[in-house]
N, C-alpha and C. Protein backbone atom coordinates (compact mmCIF):
# COMPACT_ATOMS: atom_id res chain seq x y z
N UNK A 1 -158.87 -72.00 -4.16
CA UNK A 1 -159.75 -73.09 -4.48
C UNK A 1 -158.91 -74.35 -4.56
N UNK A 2 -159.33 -75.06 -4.09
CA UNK A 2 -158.87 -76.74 -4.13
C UNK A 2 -159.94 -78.03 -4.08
N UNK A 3 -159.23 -79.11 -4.69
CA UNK A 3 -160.07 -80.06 -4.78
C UNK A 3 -159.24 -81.12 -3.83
N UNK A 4 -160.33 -81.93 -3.34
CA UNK A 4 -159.68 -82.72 -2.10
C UNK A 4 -160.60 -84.41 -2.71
N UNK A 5 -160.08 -85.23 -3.04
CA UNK A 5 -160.70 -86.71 -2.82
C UNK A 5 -160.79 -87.21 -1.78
N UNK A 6 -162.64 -87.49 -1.82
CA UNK A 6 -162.47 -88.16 -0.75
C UNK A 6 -162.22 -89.49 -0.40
N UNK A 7 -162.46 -90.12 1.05
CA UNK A 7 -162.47 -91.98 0.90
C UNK A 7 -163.00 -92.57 -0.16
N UNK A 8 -162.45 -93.95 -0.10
CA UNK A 8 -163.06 -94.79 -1.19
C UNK A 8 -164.40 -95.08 -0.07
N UNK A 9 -165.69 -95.28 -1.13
CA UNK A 9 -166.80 -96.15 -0.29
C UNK A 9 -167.63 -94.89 0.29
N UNK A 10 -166.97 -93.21 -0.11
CA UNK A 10 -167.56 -92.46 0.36
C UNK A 10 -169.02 -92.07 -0.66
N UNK A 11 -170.24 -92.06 -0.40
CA UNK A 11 -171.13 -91.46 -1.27
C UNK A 11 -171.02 -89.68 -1.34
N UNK A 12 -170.30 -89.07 -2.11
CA UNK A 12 -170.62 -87.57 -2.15
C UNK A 12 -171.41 -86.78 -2.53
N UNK A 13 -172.47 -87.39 -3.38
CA UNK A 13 -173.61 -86.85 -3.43
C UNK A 13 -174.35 -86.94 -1.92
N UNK A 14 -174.31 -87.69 -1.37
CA UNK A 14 -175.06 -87.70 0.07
C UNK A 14 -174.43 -86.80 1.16
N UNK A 15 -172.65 -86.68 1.03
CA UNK A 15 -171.78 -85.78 1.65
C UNK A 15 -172.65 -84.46 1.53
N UNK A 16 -172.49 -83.90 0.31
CA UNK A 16 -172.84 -83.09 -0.14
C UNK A 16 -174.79 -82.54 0.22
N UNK A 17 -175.25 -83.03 -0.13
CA UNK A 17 -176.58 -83.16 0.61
C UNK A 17 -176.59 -82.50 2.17
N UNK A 18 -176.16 -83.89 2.85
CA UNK A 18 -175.62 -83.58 4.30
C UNK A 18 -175.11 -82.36 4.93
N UNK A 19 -174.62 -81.83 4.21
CA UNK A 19 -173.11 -80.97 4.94
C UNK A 19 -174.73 -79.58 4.43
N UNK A 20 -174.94 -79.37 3.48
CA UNK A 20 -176.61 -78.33 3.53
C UNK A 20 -177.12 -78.04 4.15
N UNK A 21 -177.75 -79.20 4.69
CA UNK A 21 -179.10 -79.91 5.02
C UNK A 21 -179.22 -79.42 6.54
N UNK A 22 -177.49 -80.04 7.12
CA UNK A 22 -176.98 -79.78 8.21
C UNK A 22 -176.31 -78.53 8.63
N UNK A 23 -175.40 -78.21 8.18
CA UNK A 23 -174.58 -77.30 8.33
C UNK A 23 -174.99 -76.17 7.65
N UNK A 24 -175.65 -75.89 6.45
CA UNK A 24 -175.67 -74.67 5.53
C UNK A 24 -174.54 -74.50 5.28
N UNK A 25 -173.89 -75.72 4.70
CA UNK A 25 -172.23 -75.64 4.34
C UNK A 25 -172.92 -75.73 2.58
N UNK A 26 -172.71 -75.18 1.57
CA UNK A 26 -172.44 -75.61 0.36
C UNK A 26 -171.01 -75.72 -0.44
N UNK A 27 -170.78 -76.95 -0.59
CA UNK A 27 -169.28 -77.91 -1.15
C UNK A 27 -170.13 -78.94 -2.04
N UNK A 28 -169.73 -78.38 -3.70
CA UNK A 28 -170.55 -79.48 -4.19
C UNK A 28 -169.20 -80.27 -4.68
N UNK A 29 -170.11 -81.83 -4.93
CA UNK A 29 -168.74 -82.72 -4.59
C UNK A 29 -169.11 -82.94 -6.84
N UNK A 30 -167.76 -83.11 -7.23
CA UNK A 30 -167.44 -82.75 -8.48
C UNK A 30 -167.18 -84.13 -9.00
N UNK A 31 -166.94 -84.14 -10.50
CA UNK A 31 -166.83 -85.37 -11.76
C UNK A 31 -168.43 -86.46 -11.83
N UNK A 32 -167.99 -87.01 -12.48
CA UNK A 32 -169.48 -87.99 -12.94
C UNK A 32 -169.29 -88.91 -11.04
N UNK A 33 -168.24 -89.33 -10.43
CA UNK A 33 -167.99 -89.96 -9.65
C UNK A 33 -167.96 -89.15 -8.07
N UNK A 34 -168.44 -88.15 -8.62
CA UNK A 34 -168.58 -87.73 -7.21
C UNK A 34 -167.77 -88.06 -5.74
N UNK A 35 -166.17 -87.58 -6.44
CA UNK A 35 -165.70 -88.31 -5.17
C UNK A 35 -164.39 -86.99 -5.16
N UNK A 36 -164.67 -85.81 -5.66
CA UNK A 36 -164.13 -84.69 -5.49
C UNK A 36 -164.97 -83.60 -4.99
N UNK A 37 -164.56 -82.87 -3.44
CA UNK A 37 -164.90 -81.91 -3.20
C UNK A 37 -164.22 -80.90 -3.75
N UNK A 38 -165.21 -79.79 -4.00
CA UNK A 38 -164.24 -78.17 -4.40
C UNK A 38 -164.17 -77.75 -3.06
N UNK A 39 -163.54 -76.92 -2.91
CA UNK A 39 -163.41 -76.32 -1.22
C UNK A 39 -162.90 -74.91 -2.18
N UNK A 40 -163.71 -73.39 -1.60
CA UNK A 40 -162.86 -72.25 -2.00
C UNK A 40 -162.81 -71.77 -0.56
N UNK A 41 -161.80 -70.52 -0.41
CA UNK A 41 -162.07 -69.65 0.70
C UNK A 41 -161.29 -68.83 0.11
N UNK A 42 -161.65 -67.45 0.34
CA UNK A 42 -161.67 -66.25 -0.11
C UNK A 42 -161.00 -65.72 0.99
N UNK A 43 -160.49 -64.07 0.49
CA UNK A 43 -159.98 -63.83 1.36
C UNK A 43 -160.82 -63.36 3.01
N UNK A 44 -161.99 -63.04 2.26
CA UNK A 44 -163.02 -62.51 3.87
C UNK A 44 -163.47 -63.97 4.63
N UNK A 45 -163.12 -64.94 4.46
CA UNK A 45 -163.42 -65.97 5.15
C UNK A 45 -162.58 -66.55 6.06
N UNK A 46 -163.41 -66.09 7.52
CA UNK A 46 -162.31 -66.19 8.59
C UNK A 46 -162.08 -67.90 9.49
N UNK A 47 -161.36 -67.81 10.58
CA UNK A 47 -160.77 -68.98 10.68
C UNK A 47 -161.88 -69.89 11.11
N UNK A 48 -162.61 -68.85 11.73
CA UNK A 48 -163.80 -70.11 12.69
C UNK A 48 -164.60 -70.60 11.11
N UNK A 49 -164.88 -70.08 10.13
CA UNK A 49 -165.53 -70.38 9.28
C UNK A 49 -164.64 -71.52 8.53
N UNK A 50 -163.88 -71.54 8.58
CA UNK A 50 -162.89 -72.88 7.87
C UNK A 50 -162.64 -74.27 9.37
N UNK A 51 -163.07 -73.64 10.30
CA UNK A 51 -162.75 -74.93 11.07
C UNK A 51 -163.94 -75.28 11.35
N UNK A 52 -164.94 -74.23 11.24
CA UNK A 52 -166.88 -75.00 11.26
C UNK A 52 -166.52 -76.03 9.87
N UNK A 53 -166.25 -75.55 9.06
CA UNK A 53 -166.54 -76.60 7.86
C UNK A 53 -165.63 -77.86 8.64
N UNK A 54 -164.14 -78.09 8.52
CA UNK A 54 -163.62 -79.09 9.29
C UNK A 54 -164.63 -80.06 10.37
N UNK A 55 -164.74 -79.37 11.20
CA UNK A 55 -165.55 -79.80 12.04
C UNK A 55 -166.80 -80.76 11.36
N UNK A 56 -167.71 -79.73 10.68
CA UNK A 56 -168.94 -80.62 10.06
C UNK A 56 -168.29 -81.68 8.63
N UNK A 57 -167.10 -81.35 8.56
CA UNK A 57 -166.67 -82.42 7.41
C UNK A 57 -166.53 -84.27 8.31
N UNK A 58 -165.71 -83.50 9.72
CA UNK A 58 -165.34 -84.71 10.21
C UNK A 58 -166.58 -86.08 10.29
N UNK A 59 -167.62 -84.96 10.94
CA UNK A 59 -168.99 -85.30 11.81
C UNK A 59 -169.45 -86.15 10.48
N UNK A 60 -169.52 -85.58 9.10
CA UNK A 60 -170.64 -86.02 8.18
C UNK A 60 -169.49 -87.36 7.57
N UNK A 61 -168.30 -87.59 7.40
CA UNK A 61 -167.41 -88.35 6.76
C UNK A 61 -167.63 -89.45 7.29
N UNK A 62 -168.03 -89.57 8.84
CA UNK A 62 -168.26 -91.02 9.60
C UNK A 62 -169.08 -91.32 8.96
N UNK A 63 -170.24 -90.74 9.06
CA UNK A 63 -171.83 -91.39 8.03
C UNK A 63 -172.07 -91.60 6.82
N UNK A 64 -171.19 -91.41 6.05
CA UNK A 64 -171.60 -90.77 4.40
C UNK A 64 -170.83 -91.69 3.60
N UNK A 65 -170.67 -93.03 4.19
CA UNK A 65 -170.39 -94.36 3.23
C UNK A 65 -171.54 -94.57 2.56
N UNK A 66 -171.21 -95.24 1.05
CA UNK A 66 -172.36 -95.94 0.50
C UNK A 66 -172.53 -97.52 1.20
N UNK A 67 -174.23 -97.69 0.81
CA UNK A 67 -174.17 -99.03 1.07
C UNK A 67 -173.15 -100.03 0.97
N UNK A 68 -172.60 -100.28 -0.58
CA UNK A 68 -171.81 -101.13 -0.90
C UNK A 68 -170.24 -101.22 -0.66
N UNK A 69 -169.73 -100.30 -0.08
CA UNK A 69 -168.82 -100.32 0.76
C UNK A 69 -168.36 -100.72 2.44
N UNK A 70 -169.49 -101.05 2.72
CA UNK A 70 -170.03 -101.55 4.22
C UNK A 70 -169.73 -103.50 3.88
């Protein structure tokens, strides 16, 4: 298990949303500030399943600024 911060200006409640909504990825993003993902992987979780997440992390990170960082 690890925690990863993300960009400044990133909304992670909307990350988080997104990456569901889209992917059927669940990563809930952590603190009152929502600007920590948990990420676990276990041992039965194989490689394509850690580079699908990569992948849909990259895709959703372009979009998932808040307004007020624009």
């Amino acid at each position: 298990m690890a925690s990863v911060r993300l960009p400044p200006g990133c909304d992670g409640a909307e990350l988080e949303r997104r990456l569901w909504a889209e992917h059927r990825i669940e990563i809930p993003a952590m603190r009152p500030e929502k600007d920590l993902l948990r990420i676990s992987v276990a041992t039965y979780t194989r490689r394509e399943g850690v580079e699908r997440l990569l992948d849909a992390l990259r895709r959703a990170l372009r979009t998932s600024r808040s307004p007020a960082s624009d």
